[in-house]
C-alpha atoms as a PDB file:
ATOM      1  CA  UNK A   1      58.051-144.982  44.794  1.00  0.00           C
ATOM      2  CA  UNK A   2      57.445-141.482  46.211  1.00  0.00           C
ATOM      3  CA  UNK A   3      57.082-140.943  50.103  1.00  0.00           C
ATOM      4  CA  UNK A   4      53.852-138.923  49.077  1.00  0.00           C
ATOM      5  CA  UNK A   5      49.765-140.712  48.914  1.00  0.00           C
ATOM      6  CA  UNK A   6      49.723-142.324  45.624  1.00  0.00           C
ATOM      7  CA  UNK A   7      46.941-140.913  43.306  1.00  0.00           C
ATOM      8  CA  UNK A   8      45.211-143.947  42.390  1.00  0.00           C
ATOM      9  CA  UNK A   9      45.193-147.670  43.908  1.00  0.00           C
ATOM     10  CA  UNK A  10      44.128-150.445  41.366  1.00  0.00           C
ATOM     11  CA  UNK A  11      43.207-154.215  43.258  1.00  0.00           C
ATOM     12  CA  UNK A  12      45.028-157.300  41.898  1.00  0.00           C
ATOM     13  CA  UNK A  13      44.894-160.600  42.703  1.00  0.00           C
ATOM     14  CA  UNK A  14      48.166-162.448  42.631  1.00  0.00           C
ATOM     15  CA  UNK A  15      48.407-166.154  41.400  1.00  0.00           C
ATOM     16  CA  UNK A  16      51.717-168.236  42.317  1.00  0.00           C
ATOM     17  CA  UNK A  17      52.924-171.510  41.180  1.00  0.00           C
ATOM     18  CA  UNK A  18      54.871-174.033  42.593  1.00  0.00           C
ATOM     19  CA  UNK A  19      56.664-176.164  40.247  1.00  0.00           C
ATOM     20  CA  UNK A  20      58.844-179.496  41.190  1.00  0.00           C
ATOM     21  CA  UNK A  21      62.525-178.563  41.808  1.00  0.00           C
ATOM     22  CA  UNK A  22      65.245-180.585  40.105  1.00  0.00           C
ATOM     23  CA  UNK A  23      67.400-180.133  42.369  1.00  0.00           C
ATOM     24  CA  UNK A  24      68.261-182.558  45.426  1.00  0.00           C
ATOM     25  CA  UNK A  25      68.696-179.466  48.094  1.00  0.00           C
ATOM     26  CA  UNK A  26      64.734-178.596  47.826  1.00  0.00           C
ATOM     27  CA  UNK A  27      61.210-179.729  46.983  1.00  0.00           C
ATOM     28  CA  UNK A  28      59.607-177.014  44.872  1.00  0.00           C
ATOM     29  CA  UNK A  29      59.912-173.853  43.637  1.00  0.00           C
ATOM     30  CA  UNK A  30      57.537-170.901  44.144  1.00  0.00           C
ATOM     31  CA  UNK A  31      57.299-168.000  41.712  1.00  0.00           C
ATOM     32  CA  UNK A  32      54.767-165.256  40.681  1.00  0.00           C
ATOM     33  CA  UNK A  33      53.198-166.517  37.345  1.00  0.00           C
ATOM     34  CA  UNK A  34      50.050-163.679  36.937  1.00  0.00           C
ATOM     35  CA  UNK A  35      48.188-160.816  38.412  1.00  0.00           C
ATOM     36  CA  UNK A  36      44.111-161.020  37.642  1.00  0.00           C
ATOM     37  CA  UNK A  37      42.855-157.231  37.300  1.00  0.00           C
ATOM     38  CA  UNK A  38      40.292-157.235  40.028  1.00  0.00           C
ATOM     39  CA  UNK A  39      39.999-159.160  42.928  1.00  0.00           C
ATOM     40  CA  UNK A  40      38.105-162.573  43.001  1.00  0.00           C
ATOM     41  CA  UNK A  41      36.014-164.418  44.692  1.00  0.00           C
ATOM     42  CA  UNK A  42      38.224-166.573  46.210  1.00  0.00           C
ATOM     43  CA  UNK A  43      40.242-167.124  49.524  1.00  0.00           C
ATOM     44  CA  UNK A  44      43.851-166.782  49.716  1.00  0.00           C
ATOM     45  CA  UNK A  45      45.236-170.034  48.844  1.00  0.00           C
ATOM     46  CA  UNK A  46      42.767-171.314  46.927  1.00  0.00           C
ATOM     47  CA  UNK A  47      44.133-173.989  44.266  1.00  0.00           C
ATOM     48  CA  UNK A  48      43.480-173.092  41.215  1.00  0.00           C
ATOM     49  CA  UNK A  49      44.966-176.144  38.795  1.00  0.00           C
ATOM     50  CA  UNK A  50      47.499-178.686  39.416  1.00  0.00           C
ATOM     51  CA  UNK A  51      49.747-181.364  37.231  1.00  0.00           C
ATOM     52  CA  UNK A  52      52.190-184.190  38.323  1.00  0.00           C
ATOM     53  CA  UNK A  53      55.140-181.754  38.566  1.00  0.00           C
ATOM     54  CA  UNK A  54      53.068-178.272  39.355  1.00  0.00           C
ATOM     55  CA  UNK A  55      49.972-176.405  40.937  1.00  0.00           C
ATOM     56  CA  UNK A  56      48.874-172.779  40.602  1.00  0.00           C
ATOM     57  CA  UNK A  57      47.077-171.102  43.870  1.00  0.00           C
ATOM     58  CA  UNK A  58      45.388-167.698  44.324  1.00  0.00           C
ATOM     59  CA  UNK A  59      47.995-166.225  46.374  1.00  0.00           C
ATOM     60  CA  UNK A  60      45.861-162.770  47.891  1.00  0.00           C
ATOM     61  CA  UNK A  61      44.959-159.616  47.156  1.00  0.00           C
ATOM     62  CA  UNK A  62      47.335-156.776  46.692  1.00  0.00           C
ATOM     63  CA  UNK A  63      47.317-152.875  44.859  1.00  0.00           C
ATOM     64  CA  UNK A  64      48.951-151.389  42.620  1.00  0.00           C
ATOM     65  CA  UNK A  65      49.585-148.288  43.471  1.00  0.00           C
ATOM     66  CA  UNK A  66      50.382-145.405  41.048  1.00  0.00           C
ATOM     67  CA  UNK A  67      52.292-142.084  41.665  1.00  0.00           C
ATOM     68  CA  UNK A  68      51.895-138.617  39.963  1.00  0.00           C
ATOM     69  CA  UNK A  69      56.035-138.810  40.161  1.00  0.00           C
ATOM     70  CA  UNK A  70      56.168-142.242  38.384  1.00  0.00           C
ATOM     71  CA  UNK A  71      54.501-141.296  35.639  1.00  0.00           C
ATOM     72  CA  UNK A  72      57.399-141.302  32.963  1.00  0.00           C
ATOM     73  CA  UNK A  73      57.955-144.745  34.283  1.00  0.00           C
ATOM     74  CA  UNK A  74      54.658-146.116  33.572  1.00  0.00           C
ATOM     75  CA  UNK A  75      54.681-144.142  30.064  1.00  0.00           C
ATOM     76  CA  UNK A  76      58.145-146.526  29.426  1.00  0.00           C
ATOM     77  CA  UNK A  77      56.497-149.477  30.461  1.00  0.00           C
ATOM     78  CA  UNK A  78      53.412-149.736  28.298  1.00  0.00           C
ATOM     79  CA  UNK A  79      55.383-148.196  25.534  1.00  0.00           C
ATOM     80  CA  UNK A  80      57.002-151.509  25.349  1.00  0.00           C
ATOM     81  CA  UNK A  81      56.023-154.363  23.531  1.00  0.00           C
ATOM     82  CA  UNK A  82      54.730-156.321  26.372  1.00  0.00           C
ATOM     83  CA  UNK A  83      53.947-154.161  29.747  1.00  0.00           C
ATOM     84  CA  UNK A  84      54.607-155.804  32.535  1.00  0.00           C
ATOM     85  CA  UNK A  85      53.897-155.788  36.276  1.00  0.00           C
ATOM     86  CA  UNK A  86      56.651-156.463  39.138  1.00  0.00           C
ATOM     87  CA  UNK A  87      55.314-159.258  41.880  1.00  0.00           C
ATOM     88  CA  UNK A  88      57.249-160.119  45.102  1.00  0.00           C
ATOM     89  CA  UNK A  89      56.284-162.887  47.237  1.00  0.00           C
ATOM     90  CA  UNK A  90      58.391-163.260  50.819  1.00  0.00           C
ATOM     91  CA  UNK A  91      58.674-166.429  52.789  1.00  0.00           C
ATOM     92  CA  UNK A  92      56.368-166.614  55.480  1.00  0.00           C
ATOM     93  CA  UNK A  93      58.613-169.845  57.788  1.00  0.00           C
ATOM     94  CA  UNK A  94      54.942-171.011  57.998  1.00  0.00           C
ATOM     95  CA  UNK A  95      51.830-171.994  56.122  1.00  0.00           C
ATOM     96  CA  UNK A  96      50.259-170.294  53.433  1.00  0.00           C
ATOM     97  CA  UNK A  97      54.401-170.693  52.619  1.00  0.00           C
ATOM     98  CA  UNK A  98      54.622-167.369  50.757  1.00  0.00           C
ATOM     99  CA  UNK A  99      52.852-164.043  51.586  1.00  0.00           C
ATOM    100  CA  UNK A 100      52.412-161.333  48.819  1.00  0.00           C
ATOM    101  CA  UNK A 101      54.591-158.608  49.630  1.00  0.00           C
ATOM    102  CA  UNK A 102      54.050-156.093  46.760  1.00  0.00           C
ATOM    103  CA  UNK A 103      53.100-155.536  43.168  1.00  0.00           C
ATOM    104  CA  UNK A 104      54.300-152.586  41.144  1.00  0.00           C
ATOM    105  CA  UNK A 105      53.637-151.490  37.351  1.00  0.00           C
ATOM    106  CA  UNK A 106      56.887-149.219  38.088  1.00  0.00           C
ATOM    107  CA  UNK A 107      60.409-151.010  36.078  1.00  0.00           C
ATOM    108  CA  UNK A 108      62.655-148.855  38.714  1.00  0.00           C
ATOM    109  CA  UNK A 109      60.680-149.922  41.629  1.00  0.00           C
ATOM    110  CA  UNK A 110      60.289-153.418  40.494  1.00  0.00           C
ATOM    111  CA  UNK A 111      64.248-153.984  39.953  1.00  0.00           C
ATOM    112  CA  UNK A 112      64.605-152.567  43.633  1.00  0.00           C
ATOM    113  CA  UNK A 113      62.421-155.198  45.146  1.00  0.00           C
ATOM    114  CA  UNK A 114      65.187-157.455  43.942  1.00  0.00           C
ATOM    115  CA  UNK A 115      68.005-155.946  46.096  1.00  0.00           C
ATOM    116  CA  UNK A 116      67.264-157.384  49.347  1.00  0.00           C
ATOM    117  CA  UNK A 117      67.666-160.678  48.001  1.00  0.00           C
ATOM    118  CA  UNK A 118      64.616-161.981  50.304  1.00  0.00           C
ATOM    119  CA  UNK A 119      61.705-162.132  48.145  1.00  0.00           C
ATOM    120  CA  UNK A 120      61.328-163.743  44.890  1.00  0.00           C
ATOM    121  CA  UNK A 121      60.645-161.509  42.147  1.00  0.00           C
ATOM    122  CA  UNK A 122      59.048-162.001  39.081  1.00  0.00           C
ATOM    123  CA  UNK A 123      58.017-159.828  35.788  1.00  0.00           C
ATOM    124  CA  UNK A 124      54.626-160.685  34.416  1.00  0.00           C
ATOM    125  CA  UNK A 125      52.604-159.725  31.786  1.00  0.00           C
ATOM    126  CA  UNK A 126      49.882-156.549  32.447  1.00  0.00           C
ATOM    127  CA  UNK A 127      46.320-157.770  31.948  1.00  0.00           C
ATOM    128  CA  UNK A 128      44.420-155.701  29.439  1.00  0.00           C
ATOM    129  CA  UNK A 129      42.363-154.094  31.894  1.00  0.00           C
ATOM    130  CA  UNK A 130      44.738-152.693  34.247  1.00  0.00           C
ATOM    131  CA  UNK A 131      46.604-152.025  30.817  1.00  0.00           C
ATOM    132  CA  UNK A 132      43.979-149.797  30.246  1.00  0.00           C
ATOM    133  CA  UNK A 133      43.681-148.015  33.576  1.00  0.00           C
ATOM    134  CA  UNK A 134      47.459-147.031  34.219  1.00  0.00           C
ATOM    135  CA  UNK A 135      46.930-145.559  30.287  1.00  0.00           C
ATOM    136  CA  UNK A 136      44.332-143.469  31.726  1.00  0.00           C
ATOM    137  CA  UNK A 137      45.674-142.184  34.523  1.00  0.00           C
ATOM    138  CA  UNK A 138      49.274-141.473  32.794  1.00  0.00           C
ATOM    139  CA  UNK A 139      47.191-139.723  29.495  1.00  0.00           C
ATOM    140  CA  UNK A 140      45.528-137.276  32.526  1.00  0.00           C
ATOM    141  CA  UNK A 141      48.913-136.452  33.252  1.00  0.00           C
ATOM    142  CA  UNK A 142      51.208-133.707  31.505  1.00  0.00           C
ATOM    143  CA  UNK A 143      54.443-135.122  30.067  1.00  0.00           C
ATOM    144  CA  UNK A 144      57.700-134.370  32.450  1.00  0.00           C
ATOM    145  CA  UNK A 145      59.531-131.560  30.224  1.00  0.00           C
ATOM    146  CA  UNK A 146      62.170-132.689  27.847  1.00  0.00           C
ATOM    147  CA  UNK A 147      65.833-132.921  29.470  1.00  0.00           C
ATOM    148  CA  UNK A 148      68.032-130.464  28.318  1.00  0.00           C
ATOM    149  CA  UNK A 149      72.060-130.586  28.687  1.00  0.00           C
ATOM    150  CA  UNK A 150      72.999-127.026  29.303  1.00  0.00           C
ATOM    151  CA  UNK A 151      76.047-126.003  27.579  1.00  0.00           C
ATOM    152  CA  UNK A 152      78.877-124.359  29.693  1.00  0.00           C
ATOM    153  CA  UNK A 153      79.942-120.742  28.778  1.00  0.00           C
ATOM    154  CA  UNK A 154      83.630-121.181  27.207  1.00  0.00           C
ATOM    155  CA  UNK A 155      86.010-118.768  29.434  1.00  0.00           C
ATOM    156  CA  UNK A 156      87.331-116.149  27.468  1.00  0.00           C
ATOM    157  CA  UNK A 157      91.324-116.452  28.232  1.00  0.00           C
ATOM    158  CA  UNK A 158      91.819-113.024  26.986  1.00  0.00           C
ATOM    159  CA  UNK A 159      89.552-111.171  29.367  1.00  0.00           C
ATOM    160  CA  UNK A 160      91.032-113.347  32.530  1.00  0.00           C
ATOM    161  CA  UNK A 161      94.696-112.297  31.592  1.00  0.00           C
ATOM    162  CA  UNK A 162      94.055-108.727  31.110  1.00  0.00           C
ATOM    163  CA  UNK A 163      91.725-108.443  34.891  1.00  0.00           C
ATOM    164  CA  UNK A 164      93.873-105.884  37.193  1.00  0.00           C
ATOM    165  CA  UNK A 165      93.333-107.089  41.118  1.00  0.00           C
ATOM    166  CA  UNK A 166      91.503-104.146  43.279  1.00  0.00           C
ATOM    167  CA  UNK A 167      93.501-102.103  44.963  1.00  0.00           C
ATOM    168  CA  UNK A 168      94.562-102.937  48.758  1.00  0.00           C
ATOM    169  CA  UNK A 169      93.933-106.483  47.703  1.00  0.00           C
ATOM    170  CA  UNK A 170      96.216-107.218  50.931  1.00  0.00           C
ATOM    171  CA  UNK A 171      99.590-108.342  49.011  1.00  0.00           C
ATOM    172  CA  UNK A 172     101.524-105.445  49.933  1.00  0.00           C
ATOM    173  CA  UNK A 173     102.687-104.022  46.523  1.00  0.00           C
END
């Protein structure tokens, strides 16, 4: 993510499950399962299904927020054969439990949201729609320029034996 204004902001909604832990040390576990292209019209926290073991909530808005700098990023993401979006959720010690802390269509940016170790991180597929938005705004971009190793100039040993040091060069001969 650049320190600069990003060019274009897109609004998500995040949706989060919580799933029954088999596991004796905790209850349930939280993850992001989707991002809706849009924002709807629901409050944060709003169930949206639920099962025995599991129940799916409208977690809040968020943005995604694209950078002229990213761009080659973005082009590598919906080159792939599923684009995906990065969503990190961060304890909240309260109630809602989990607040949404950031959404990215950026792979670098999304594998640095892991490092901290205090959010939960998940990779989930790109709706269609904002699919075709972060297409559009990378197509109005130019393409970064190819990189190109440059090739070291081989030192002739010849010429370097044959150089004569300037006169006075302060050795005394």
């Amino acid at each position: 993510m650049s320190g600069a204004a990003p060019q274009l902001r897109l609004p998500v909604g995040v949706v989060v499950e919580r799933r029954k832990a088999a596991s004796p040390w905790i209850d349930a576990v939280w993850r992001p399962m989707a991002v809706l292209a849009g924002l709807p019209d629901a409050a944060p926290w709003t169930p949206l299904a639920a099962t025995a073991d599991s129940a799916s909530f409208y977690a809040g808005a968020a943005e995604v927020a694209l950078y002229r700098s990213e761009a080659d990023h973005y082009r590598q993401n919906l080159a792939s054969d599923v684009p995906l979006l990065w969503v990190a959720i961060e304890a909240t010690q309260g109630e809602p439990p989990y607040a949404v802390a950031a959404v990215t269509a950026d792979p670098a940016e999304g594998e640095s949201l892991t490092e901290p170790g205090q959010a939960i991180v998940e990779a989930v597929p790109m709706p269609p729609a904002l699919r075709d938005a972060i297409a559009a705004f990378v197509a109005a971009l130019p393409p970064a320029p190819a990189f190109e190793k440059r090739q070291r100039e081989r030192a002739d040993p010849e010429a370097l034996a044959r150089r004569v040091p300037p006169p006075g060069d302060g050795h005394g001969r």
